[in-house]
C-alpha atoms as a PDB file:
ATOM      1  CA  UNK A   1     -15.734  95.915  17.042  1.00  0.00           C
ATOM      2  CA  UNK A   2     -16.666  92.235  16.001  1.00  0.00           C
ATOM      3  CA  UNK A   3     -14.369  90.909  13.811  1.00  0.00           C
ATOM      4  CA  UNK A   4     -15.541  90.267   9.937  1.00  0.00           C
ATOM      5  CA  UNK A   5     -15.230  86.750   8.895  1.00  0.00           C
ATOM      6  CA  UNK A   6     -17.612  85.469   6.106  1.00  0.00           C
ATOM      7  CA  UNK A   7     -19.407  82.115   7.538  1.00  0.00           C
ATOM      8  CA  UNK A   8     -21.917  80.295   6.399  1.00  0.00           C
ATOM      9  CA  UNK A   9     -24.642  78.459   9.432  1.00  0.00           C
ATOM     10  CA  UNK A  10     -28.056  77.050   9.056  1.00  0.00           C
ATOM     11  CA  UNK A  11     -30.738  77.532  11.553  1.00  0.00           C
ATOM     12  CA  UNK A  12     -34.230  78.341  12.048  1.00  0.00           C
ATOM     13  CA  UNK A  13     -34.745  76.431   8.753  1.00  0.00           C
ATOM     14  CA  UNK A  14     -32.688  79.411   6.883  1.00  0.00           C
ATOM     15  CA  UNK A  15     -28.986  79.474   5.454  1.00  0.00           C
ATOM     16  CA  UNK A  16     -27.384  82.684   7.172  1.00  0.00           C
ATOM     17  CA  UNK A  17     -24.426  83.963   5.218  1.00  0.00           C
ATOM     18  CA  UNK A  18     -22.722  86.015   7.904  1.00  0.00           C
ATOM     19  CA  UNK A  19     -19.720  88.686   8.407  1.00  0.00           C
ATOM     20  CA  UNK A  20     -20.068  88.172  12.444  1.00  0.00           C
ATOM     21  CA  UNK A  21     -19.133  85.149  13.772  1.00  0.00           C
ATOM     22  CA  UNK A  22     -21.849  82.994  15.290  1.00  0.00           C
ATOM     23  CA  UNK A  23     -20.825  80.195  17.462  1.00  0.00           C
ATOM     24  CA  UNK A  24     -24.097  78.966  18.740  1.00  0.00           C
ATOM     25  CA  UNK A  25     -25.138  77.999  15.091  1.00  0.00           C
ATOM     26  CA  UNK A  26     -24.293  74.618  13.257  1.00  0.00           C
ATOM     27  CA  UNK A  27     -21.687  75.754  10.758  1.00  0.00           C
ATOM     28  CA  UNK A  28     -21.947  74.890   7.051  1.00  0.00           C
ATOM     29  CA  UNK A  29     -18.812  73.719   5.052  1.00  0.00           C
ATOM     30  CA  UNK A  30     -20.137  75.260   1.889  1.00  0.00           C
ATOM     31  CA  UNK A  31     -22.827  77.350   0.488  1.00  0.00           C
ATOM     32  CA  UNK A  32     -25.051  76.450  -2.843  1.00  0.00           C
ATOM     33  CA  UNK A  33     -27.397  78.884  -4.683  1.00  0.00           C
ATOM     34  CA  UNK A  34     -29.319  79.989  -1.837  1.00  0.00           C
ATOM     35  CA  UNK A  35     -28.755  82.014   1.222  1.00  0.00           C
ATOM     36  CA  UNK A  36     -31.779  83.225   2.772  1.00  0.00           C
ATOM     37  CA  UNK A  37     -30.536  85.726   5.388  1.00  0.00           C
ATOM     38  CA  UNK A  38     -27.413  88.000   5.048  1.00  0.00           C
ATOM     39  CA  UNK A  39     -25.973  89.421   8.107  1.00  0.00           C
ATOM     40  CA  UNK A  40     -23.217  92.214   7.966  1.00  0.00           C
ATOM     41  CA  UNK A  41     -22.151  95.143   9.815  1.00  0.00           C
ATOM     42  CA  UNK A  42     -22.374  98.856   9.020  1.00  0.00           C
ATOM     43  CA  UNK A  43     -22.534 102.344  10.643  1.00  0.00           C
ATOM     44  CA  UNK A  44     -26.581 102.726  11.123  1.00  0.00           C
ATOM     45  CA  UNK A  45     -26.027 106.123  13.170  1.00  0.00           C
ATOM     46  CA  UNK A  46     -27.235 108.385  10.660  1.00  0.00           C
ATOM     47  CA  UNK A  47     -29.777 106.381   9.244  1.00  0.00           C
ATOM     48  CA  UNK A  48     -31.135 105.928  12.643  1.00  0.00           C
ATOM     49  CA  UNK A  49     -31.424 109.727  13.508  1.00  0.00           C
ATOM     50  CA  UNK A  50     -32.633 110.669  10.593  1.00  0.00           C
ATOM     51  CA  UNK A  51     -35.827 107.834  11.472  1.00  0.00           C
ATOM     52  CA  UNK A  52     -36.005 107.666  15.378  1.00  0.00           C
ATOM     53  CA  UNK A  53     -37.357 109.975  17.899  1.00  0.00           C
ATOM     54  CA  UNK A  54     -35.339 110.796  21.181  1.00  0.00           C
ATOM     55  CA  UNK A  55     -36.954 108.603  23.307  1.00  0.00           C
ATOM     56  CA  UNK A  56     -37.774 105.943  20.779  1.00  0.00           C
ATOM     57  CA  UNK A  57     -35.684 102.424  20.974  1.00  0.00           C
ATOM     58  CA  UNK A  58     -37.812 100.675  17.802  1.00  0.00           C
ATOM     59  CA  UNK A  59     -38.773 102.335  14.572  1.00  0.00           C
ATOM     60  CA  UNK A  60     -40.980  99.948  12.408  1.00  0.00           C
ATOM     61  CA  UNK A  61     -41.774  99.937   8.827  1.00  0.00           C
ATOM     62  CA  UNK A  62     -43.731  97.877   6.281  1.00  0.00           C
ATOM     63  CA  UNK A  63     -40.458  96.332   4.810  1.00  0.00           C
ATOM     64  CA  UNK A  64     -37.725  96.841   7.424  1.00  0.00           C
ATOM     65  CA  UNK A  65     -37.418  98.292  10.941  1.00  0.00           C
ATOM     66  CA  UNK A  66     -34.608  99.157  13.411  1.00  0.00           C
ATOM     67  CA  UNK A  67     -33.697  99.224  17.008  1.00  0.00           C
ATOM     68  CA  UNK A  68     -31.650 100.802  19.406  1.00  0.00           C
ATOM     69  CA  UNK A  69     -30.044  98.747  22.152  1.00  0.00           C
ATOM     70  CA  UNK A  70     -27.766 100.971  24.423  1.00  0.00           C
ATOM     71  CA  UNK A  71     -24.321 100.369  24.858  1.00  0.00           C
ATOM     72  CA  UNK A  72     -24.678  97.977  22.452  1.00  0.00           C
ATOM     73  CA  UNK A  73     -25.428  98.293  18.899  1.00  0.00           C
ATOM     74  CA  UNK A  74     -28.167  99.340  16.361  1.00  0.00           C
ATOM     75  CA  UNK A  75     -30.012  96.986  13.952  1.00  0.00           C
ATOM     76  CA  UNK A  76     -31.268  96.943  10.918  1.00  0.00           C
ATOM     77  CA  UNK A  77     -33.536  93.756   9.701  1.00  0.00           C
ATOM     78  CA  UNK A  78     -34.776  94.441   5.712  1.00  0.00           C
ATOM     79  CA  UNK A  79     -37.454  92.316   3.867  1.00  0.00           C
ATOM     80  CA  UNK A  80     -37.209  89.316   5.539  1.00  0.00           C
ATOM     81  CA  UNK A  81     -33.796  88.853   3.995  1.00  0.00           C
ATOM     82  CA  UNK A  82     -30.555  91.222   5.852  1.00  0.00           C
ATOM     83  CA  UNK A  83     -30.099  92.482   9.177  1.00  0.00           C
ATOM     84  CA  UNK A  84     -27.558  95.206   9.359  1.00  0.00           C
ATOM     85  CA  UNK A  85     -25.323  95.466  12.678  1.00  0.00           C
ATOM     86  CA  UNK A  86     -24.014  98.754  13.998  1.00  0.00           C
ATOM     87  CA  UNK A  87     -22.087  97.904  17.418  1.00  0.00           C
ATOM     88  CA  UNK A  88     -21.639 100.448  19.480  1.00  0.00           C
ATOM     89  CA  UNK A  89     -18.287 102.038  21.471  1.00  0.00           C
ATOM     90  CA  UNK A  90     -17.438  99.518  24.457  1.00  0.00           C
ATOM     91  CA  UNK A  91     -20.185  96.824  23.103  1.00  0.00           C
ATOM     92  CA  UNK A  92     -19.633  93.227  24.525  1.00  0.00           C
ATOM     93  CA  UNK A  93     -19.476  90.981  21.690  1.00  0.00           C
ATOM     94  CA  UNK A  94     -21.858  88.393  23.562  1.00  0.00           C
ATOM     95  CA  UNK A  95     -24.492  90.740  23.916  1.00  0.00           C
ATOM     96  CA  UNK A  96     -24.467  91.678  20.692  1.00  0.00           C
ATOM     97  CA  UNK A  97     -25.288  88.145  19.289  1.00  0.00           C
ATOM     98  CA  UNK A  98     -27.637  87.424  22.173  1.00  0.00           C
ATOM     99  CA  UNK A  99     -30.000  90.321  20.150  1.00  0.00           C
ATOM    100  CA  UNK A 100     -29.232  89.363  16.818  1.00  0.00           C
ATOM    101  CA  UNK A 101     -30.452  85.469  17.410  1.00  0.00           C
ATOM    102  CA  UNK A 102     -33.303  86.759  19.487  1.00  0.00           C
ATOM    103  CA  UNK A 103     -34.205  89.744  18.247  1.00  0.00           C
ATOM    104  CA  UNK A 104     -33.159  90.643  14.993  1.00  0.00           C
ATOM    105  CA  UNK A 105     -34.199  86.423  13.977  1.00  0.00           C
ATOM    106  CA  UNK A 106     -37.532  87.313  15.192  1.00  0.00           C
ATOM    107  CA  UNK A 107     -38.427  90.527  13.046  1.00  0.00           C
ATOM    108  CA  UNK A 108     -36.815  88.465  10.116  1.00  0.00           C
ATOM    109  CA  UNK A 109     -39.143  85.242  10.896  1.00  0.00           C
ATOM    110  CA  UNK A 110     -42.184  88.063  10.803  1.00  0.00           C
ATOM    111  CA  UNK A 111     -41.157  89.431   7.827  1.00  0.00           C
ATOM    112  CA  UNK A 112     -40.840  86.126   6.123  1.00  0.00           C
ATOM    113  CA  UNK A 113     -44.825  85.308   7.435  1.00  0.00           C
ATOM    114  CA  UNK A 114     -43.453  82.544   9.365  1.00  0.00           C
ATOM    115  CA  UNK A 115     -45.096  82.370  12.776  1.00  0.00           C
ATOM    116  CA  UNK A 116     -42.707  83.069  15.329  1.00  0.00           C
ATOM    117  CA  UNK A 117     -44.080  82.049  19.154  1.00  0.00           C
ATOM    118  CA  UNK A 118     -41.792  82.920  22.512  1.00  0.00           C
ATOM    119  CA  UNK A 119     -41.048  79.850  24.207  1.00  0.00           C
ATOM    120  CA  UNK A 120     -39.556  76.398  23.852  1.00  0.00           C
ATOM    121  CA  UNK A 121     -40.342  74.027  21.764  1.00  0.00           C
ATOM    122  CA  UNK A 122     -40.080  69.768  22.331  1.00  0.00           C
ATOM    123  CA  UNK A 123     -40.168  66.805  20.503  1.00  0.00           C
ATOM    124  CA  UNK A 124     -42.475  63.953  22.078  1.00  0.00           C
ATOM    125  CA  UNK A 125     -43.101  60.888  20.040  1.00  0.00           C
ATOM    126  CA  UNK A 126     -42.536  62.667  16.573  1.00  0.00           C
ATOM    127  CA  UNK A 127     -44.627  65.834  17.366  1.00  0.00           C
ATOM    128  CA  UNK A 128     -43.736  69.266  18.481  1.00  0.00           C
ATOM    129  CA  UNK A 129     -44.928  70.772  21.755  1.00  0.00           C
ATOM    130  CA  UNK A 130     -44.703  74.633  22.512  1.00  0.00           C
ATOM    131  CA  UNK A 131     -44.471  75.748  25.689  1.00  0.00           C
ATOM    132  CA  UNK A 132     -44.740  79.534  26.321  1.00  0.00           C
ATOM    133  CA  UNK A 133     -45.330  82.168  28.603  1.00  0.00           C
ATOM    134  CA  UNK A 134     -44.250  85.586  29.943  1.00  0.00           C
ATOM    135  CA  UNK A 135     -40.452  86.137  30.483  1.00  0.00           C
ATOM    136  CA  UNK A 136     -39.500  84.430  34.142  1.00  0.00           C
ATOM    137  CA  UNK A 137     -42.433  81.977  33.924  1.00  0.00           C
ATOM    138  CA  UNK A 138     -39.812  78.712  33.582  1.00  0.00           C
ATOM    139  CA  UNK A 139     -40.541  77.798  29.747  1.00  0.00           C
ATOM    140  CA  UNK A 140     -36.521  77.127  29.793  1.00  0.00           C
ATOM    141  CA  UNK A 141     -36.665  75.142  32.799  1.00  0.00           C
ATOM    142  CA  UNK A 142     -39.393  72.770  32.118  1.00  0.00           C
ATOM    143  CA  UNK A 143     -37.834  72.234  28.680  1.00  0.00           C
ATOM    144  CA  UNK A 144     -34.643  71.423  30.832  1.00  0.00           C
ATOM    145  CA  UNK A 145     -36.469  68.510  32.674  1.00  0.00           C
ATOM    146  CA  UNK A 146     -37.988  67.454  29.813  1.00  0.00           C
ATOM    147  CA  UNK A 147     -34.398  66.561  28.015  1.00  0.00           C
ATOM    148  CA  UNK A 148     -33.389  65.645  31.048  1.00  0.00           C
ATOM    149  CA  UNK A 149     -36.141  62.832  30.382  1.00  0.00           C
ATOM    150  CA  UNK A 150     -34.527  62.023  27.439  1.00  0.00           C
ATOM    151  CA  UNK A 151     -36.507  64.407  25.270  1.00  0.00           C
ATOM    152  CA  UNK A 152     -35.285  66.386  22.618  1.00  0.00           C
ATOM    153  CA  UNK A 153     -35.333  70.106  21.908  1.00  0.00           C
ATOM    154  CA  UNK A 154     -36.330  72.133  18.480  1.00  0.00           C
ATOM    155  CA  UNK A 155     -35.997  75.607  19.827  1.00  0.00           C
ATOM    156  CA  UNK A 156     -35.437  77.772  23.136  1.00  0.00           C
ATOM    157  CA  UNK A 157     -37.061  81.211  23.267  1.00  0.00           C
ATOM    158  CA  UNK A 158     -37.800  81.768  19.551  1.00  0.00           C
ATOM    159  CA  UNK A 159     -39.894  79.053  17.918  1.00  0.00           C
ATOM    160  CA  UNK A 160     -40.417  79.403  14.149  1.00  0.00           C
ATOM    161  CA  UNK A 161     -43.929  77.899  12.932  1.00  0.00           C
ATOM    162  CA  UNK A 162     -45.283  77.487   9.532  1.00  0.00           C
ATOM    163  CA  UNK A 163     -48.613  76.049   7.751  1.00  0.00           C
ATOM    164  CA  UNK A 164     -47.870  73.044   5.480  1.00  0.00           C
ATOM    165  CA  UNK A 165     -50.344  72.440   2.068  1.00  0.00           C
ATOM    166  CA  UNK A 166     -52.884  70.745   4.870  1.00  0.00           C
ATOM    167  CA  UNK A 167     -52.856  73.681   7.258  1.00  0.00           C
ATOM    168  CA  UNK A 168     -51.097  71.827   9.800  1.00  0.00           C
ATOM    169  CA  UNK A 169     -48.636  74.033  11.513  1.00  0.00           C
ATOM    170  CA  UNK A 170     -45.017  72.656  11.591  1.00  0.00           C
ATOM    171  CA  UNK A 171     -42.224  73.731  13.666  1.00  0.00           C
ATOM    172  CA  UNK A 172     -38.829  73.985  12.387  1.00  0.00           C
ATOM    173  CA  UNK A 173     -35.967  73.745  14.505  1.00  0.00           C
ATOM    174  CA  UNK A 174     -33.935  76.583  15.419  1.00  0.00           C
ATOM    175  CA  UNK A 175     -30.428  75.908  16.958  1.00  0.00           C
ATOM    176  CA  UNK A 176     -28.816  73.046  19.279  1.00  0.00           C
ATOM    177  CA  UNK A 177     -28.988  75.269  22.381  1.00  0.00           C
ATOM    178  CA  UNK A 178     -30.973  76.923  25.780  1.00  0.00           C
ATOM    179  CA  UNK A 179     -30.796  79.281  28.300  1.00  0.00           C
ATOM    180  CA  UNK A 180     -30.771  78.638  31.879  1.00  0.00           C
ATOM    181  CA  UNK A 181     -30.630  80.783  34.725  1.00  0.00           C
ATOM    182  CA  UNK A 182     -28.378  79.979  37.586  1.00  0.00           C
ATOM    183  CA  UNK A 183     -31.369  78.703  39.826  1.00  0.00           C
ATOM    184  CA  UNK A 184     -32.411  76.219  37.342  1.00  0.00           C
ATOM    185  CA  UNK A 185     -28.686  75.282  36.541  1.00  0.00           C
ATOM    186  CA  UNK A 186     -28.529  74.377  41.335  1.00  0.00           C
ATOM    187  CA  UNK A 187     -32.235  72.495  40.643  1.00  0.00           C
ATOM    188  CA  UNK A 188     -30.572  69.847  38.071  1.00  0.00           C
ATOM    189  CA  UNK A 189     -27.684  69.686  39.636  1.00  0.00           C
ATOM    190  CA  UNK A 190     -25.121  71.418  36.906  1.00  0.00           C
ATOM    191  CA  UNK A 191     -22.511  73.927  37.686  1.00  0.00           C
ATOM    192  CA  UNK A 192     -22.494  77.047  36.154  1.00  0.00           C
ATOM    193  CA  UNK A 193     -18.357  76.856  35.458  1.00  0.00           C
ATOM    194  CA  UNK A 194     -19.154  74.448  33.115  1.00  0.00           C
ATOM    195  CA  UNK A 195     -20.861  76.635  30.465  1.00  0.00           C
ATOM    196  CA  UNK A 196     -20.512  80.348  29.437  1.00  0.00           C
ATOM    197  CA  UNK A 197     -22.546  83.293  30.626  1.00  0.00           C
ATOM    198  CA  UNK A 198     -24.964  84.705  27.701  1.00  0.00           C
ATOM    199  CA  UNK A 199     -22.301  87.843  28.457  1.00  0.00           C
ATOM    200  CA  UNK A 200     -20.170  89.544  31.024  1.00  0.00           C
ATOM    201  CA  UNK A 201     -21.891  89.240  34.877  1.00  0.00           C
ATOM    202  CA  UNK A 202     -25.088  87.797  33.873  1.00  0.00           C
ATOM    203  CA  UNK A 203     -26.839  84.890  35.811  1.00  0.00           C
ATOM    204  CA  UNK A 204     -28.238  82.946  32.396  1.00  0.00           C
ATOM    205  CA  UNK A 205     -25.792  80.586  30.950  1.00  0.00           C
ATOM    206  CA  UNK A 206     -26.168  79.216  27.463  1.00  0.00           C
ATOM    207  CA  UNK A 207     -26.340  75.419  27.126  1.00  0.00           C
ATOM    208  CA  UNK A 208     -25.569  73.232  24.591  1.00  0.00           C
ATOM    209  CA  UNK A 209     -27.704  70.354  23.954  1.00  0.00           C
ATOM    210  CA  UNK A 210     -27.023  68.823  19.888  1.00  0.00           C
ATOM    211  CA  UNK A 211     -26.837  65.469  21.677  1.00  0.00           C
ATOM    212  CA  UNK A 212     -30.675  66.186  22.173  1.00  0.00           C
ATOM    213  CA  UNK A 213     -31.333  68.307  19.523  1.00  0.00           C
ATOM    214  CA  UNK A 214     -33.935  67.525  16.998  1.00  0.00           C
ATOM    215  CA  UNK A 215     -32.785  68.497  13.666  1.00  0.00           C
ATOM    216  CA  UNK A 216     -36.178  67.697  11.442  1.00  0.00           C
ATOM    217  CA  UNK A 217     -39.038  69.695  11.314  1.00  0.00           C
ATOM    218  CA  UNK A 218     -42.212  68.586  13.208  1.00  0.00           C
ATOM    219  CA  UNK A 219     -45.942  69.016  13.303  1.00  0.00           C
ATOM    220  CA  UNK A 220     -46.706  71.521  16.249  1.00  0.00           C
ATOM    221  CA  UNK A 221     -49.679  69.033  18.189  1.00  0.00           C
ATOM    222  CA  UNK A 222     -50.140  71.585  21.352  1.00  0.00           C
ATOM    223  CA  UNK A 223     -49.184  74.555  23.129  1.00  0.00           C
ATOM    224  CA  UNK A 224     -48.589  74.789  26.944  1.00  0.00           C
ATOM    225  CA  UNK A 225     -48.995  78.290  28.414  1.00  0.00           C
ATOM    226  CA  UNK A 226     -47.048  78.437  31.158  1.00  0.00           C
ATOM    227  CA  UNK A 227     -48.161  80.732  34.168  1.00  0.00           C
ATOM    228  CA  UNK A 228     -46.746  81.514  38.030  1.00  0.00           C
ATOM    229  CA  UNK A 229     -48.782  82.873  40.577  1.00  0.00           C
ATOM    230  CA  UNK A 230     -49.131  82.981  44.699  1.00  0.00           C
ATOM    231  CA  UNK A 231     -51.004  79.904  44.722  1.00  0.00           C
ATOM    232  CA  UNK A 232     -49.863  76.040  45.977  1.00  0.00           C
ATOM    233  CA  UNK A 233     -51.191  74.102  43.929  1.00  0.00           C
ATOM    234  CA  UNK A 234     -50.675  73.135  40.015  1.00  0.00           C
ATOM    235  CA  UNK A 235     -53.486  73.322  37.522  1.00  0.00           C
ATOM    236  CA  UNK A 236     -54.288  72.480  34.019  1.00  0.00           C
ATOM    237  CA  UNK A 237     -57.317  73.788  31.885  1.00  0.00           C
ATOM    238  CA  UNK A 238     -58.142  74.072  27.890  1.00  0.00           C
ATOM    239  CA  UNK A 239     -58.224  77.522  26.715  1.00  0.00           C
ATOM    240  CA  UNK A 240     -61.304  77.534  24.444  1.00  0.00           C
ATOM    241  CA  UNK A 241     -62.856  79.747  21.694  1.00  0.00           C
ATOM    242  CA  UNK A 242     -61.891  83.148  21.319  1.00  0.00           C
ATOM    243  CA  UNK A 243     -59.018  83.074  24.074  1.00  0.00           C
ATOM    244  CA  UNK A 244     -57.325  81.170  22.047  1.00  0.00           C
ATOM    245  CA  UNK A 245     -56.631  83.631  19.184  1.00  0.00           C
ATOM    246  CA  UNK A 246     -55.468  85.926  22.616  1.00  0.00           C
ATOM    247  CA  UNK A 247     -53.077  83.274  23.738  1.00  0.00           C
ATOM    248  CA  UNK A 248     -51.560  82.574  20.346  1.00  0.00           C
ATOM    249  CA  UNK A 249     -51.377  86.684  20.222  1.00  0.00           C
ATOM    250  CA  UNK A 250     -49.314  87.388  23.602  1.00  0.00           C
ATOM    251  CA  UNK A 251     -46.854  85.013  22.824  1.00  0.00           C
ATOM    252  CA  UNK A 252     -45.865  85.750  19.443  1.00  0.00           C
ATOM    253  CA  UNK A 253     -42.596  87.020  19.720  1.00  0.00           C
ATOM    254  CA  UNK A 254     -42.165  90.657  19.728  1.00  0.00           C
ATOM    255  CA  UNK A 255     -45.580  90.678  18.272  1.00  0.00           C
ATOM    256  CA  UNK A 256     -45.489  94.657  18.903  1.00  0.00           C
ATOM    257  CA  UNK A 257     -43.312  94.558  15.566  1.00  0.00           C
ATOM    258  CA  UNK A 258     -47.128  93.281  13.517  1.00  0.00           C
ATOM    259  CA  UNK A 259     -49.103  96.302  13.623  1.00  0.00           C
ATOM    260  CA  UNK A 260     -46.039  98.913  12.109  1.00  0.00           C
ATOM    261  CA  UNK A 261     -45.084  95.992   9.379  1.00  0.00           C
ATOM    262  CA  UNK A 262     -48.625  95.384   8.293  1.00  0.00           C
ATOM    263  CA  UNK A 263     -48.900  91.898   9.415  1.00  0.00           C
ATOM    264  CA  UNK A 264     -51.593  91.882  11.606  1.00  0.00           C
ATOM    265  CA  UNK A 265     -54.076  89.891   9.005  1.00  0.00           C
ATOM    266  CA  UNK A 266     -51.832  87.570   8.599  1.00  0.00           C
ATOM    267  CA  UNK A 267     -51.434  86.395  12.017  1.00  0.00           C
ATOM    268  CA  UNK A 268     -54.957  86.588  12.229  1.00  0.00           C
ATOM    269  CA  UNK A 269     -55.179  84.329   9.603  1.00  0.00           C
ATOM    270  CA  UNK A 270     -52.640  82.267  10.482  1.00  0.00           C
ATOM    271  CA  UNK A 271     -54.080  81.489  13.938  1.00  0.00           C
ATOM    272  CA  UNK A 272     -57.544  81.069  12.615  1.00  0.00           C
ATOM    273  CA  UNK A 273     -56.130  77.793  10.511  1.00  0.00           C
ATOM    274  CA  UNK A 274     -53.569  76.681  13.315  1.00  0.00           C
ATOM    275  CA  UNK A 275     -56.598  76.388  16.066  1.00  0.00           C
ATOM    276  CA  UNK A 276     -58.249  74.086  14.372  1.00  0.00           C
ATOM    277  CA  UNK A 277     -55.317  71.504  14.539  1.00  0.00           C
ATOM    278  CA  UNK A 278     -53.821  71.621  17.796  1.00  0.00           C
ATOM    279  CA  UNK A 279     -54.655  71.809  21.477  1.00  0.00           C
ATOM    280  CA  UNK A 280     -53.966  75.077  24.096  1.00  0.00           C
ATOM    281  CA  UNK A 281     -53.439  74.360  27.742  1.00  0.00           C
ATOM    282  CA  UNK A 282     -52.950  76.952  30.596  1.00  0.00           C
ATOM    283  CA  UNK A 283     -50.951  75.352  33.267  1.00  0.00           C
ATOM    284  CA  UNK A 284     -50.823  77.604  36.204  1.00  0.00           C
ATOM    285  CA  UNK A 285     -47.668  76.921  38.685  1.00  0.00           C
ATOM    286  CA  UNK A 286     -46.384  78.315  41.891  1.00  0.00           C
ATOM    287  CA  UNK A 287     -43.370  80.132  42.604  1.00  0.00           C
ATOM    288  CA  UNK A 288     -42.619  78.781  46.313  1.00  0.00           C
ATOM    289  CA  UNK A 289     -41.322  75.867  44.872  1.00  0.00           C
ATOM    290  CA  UNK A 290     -39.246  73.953  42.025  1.00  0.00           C
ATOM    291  CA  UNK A 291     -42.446  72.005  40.261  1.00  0.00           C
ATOM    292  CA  UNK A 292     -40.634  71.569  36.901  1.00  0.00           C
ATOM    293  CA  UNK A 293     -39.942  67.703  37.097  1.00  0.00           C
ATOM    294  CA  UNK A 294     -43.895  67.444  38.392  1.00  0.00           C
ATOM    295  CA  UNK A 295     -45.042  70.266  35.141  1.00  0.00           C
ATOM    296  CA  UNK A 296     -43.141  66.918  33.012  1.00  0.00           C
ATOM    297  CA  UNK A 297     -45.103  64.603  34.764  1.00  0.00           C
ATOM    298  CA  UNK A 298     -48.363  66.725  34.021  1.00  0.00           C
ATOM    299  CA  UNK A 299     -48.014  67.788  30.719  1.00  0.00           C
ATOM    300  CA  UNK A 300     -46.966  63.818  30.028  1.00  0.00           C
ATOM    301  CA  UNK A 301     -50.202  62.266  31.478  1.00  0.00           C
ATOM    302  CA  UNK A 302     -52.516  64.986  29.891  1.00  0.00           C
ATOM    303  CA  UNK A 303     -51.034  64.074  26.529  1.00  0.00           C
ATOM    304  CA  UNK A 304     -51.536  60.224  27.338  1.00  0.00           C
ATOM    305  CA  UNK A 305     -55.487  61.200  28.241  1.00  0.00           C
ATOM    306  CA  UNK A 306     -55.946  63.322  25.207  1.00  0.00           C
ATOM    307  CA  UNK A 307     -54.712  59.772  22.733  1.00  0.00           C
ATOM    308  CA  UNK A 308     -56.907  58.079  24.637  1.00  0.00           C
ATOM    309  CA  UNK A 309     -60.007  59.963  23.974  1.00  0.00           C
ATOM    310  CA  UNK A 310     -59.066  61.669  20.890  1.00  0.00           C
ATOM    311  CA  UNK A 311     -57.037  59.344  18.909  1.00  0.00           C
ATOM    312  CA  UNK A 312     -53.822  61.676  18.363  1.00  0.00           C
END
């Protein structure tokens, strides 16, 4: 069982009031008037027969919904505002926070209608850049060489996005650390007994970066889809028209979670306005070799041609 300790963090643009202990957040010293999220830990086992079927890991509702991790815990995320944590006999404590700031932040993020895309997110010249794509395509890694460019970083894996008065989206930043696997950690050169396992036995270590962390929010400019295939060579293309509403789609984060909450018009909506104020690139990579320091290089000169034509 975790052990209960009221603390108060800030991240993904939201003051968390929490009973669980979160070390990978930026800690608070005090709280005002205002938390926006509550976390706190309860026995969900009945509630969660009395809603799920046998097979069924995710039950989803209009104003809450809950899932089932095994050998881990059961969650509860309500109204945009609590998530509920049941851990489970023998649960590893790691584990259990790697779903609550993925997860659980991500059905809370919905629920509060702010845009929530899978990927990293980085800071060039004053504007955000997403870069997404299906798990194992190297979004981590090419976020990697792009701090290790001197970049910065607003978010790894979940990326929260919002419209301001202008319907230009912004991104907010979400908390001073990535995830690498092993193989990316031997490709920069950084030993793995230097930072701590996302939990017990697993090959993805969790890496701090606040010395390259931007803590401001930031206009979202473009989005990189990121995609590995069988071929050599690396490619770059727009994605155009009605693709575009696809590509925003696929890599909203645990977008399965719209259609059960009622959200789907929203994001609809949401896209609609976003599309007309940034850019969508499919770069297609291989998987033979380590191409994230050329990806950098890519992405860099593409943005460089785009100011020069465009303006921005």
């Amino acid at each position: 069982m975790l052990s209960k300790r009221d603390s108060v963090y800030r991240a993904f643009g939201l003051t968390i009031l929490s009973e669980i202990p979160l070390p990978e957040l930026p800690q608070l010293s005090g709280i005002g008037n205002v938390t926006d999220i509550v976390i706190e830990q309860s026995d969900l086992s009945t509630l969660w027969a009395k809603h799920s079927d046998f097979e069924e890991d995710f039950v989803v509702k209009r104003d809450w919904l809950m899932f089932h991790i095994p050998e881990t815990a059961i969650y509860l995320i309500q109204d945009g505002h609590k998530i509920v944590v049941s851990p489970l006999n023998g649960s590893d404590e790691d584990q259990i926070r790697l779903f609550l700031l993925g997860t659980c932040m991500g059905a809370v993020l919905l629920q509060r209608k702010i845009l929530p895309l899978h990927g990293s997110a980085i800071a060039i010249d004053g504007k955000a850049y997403a870069i997404v794509g299906d798990s194992g395509a190297g979004k981590s890694t090419l976020a990697s060489a792009f701090l290790k460019r001197g970049y910065q970083l607003l978010s790894d894996d979940v990326i929260p996005v919002t419209l301001n008065h202008a319907n230009v989206p912004i991104v907010t930043p979400a908390y001073p650390q990535q995830k690498l696997w092993l193989e990316s950690l031997t490709h920069f050169g950084m030993e793995s007994t230097d930072y701590q396992p996302l939990f017990v036995r697993d090959t993805k270590f969790a890496i701090p970066v606040e010395s390259q962390f931007a803590a401001e929010p930031m206009p979202l400019a473009g989005i990189f889809e990121l995609v590995k295939g069988d071929h050599q060579d690396i490619t770059i293309q727009p994605i155009e028209k009605m693709e575009r509403f696809y590509a925003l789609y696929a890599h909203t984060y645990r977008n399965f979670f719209m259609q059960g909450s009622g959200l789907m018009e929203w994001h609809f909506d949401m896209s609609s306005k976003m599309m007309n104020k940034i850019n969508i690139h499919q770069i297609r990579r291989p998987t033979t070799r380590f191409t994230a320091n050329e990806l950098v290089e890519l992405i860099l000169t593409t943005l460089k041609m785009e100011e020069n034509v465009y303006g921005y």
